[in-house]
C-alpha atoms as a PDB file:
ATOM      1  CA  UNK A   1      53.346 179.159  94.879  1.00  0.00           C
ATOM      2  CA  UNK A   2      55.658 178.614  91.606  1.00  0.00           C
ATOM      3  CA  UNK A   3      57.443 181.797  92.229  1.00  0.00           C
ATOM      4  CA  UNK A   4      57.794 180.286  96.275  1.00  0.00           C
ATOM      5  CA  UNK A   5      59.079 177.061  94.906  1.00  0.00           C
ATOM      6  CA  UNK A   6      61.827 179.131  92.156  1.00  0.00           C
ATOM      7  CA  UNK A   7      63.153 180.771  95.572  1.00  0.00           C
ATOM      8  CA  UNK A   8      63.755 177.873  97.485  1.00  0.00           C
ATOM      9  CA  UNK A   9      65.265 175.890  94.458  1.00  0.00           C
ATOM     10  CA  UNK A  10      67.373 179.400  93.760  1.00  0.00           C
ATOM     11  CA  UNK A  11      68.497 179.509  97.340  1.00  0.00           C
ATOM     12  CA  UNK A  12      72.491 178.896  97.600  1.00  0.00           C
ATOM     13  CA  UNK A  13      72.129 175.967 100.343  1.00  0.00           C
ATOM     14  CA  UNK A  14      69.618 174.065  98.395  1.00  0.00           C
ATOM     15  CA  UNK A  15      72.139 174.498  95.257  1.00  0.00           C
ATOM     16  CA  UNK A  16      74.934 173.123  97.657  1.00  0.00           C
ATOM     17  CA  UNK A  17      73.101 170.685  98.591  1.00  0.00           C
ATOM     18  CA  UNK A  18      71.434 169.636  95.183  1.00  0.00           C
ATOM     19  CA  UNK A  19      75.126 169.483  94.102  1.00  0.00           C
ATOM     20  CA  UNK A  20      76.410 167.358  96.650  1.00  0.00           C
ATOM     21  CA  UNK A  21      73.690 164.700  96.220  1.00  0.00           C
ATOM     22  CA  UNK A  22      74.470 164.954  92.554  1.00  0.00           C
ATOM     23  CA  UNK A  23      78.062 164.042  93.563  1.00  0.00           C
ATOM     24  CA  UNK A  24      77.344 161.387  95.508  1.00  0.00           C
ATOM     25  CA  UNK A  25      75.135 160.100  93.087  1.00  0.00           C
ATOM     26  CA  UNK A  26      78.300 160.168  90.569  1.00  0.00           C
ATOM     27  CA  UNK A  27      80.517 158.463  92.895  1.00  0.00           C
ATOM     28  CA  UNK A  28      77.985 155.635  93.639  1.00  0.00           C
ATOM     29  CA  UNK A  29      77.636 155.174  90.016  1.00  0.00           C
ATOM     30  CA  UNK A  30      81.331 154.760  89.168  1.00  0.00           C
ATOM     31  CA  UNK A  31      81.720 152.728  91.950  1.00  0.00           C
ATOM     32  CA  UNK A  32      78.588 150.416  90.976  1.00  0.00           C
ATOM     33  CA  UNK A  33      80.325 150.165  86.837  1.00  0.00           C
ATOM     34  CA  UNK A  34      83.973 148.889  88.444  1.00  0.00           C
ATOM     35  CA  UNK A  35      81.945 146.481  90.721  1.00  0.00           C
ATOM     36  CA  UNK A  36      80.020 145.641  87.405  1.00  0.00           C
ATOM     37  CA  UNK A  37      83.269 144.918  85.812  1.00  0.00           C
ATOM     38  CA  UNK A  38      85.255 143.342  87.861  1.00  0.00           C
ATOM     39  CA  UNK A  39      82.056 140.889  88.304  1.00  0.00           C
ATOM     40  CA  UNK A  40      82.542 140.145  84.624  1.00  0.00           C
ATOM     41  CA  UNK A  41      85.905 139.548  84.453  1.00  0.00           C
ATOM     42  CA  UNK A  42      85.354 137.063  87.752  1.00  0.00           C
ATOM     43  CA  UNK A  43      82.372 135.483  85.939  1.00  0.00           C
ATOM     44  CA  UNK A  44      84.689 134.990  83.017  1.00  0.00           C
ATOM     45  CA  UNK A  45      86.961 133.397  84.650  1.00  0.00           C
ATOM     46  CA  UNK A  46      85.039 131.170  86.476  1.00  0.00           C
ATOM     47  CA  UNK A  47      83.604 130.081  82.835  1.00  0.00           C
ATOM     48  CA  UNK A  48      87.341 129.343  81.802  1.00  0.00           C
ATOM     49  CA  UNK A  49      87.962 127.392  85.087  1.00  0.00           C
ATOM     50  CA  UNK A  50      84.615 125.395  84.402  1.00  0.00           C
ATOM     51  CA  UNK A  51      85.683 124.382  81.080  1.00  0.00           C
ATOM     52  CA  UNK A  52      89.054 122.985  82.354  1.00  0.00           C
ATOM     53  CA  UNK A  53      87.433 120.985  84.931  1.00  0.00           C
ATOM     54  CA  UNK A  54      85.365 119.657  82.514  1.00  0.00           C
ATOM     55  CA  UNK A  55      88.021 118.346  80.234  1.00  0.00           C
ATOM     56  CA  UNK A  56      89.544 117.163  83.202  1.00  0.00           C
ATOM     57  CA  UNK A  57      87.148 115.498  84.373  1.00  0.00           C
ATOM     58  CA  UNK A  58      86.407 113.910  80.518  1.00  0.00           C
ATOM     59  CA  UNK A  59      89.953 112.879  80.719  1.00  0.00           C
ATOM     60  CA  UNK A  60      89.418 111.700  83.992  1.00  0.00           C
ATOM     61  CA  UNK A  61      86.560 109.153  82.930  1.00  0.00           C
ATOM     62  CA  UNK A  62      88.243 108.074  79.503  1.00  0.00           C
ATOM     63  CA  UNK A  63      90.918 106.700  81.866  1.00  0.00           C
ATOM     64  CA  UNK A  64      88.504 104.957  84.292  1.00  0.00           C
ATOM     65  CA  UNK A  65      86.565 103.648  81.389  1.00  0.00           C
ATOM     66  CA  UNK A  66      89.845 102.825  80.029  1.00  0.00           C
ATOM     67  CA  UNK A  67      90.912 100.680  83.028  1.00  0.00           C
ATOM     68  CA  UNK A  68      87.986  98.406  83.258  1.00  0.00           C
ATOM     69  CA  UNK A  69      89.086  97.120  80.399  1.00  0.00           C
ATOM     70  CA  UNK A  70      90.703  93.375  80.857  1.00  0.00           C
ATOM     71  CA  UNK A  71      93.687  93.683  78.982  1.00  0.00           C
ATOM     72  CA  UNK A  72      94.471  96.630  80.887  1.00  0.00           C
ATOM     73  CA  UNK A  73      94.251  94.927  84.252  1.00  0.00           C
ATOM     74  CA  UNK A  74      96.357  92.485  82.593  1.00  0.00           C
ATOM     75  CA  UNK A  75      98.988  94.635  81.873  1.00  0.00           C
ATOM     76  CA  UNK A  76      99.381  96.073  85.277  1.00  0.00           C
ATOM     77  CA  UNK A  77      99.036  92.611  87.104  1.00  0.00           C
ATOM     78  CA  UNK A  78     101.788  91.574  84.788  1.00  0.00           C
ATOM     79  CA  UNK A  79     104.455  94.843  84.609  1.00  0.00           C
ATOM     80  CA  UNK A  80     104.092  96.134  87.898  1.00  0.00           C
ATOM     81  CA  UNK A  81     102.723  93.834  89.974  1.00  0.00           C
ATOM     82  CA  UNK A  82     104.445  90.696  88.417  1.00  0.00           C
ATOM     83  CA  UNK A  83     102.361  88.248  88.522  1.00  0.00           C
ATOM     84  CA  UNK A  84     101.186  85.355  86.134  1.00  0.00           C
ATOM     85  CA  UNK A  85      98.705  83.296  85.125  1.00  0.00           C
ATOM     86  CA  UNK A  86      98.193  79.393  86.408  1.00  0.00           C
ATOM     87  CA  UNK A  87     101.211  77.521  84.522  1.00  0.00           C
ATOM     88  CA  UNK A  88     103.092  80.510  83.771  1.00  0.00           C
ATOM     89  CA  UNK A  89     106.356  81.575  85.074  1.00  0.00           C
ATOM     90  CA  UNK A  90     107.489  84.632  85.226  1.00  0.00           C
ATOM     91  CA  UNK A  91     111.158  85.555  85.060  1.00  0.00           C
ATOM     92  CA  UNK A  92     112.255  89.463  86.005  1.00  0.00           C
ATOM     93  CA  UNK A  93     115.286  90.498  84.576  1.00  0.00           C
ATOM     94  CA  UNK A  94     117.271  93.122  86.370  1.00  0.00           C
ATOM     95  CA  UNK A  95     117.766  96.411  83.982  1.00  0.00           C
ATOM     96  CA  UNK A  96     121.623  96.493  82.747  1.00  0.00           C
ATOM     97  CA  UNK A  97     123.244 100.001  82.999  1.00  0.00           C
ATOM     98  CA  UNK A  98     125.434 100.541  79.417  1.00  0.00           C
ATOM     99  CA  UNK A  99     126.499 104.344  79.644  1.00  0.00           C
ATOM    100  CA  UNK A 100     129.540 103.918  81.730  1.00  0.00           C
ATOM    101  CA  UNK A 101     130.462 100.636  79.502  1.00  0.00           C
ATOM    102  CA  UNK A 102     130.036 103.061  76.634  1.00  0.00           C
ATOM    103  CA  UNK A 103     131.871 106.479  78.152  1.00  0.00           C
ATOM    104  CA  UNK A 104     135.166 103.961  78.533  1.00  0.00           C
ATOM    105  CA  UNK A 105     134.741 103.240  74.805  1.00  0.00           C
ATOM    106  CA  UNK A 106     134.416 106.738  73.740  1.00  0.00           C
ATOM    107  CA  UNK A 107     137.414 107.979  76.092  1.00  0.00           C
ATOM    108  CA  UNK A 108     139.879 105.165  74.526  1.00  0.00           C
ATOM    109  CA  UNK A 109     142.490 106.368  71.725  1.00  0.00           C
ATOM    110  CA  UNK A 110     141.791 104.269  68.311  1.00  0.00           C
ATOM    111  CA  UNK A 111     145.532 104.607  67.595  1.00  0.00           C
ATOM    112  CA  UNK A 112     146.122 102.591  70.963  1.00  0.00           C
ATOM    113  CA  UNK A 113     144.530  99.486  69.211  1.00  0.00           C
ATOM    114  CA  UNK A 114     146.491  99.832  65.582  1.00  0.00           C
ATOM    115  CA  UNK A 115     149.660  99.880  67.475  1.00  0.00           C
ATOM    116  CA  UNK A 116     148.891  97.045  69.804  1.00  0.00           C
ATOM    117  CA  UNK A 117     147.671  95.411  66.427  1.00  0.00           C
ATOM    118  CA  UNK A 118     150.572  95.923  64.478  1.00  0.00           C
ATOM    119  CA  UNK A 119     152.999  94.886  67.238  1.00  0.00           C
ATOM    120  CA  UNK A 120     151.123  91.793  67.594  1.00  0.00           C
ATOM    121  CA  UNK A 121     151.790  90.771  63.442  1.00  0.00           C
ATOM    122  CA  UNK A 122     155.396  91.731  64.177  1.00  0.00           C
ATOM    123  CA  UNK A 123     155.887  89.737  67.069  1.00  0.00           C
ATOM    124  CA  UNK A 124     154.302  87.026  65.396  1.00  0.00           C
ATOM    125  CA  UNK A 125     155.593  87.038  61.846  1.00  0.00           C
ATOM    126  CA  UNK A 126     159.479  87.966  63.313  1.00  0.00           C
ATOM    127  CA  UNK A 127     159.728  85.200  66.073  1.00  0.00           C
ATOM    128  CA  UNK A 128     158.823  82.611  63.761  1.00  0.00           C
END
């Protein structure tokens, strides 16, 4: 019976086919450790992603904490929404615009004024 079971293990198609299950088995495996993997690096970055949304959302409840507080309702009744409190007036001034008032300043000539200046003390100290 051993010596009937050497011949049929021995035979070339059972070698063939011994070696093409043996194959397969290798290709299943490889295909099973980049599944494995790429699991691993997805878990991993779900982790990452988790974490942000948690500071996020940490963030997210100092600022509602934050504006229960009074003064902070306060402040945005007052800034934004402009509103005051019973005997209080409030006056909104309009935001003034400097830069151009300050480019016409910067593009004048300094010797323009000296000369203007010093024509001025002539005219006034040689008519007189």
């Amino acid at each position: 019976m051993a010596k009937k079971n050497r011949q049929i293990l021995e035979h070339p198609l059972m070698i063939v086919l011994i070696s093409f299950l043996a194959i397969l088995l290798m290709l299943s495996l490889q295909e099973s450790k980049k599944k494995a993997l790429f699991d691993s690096q997805n878990l991993e970055q779900n982790r990452e992603n988790v974490d942000l949304l948690a500071k996020n959302v940490e963030s997210k409840e100092e600022l509602f904490e934050q504006t229960q507080n009074d003064l902070y309702k306060e402040k945005i009744m007052r800034n934004e929404l402009i509103k005051n409190k019973e005997g209080e007036t409030v006056i909104q001034i309009a935001k003034t615009d400097f830069d151009h008032i300050i480019k016409e300043e910067a593009n004048l000539d300094k010797t323009d004024y000296r000369l203007k200046n010093w024509q001025s003390w002539w005219e006034l100290l040689m008519k007189n």
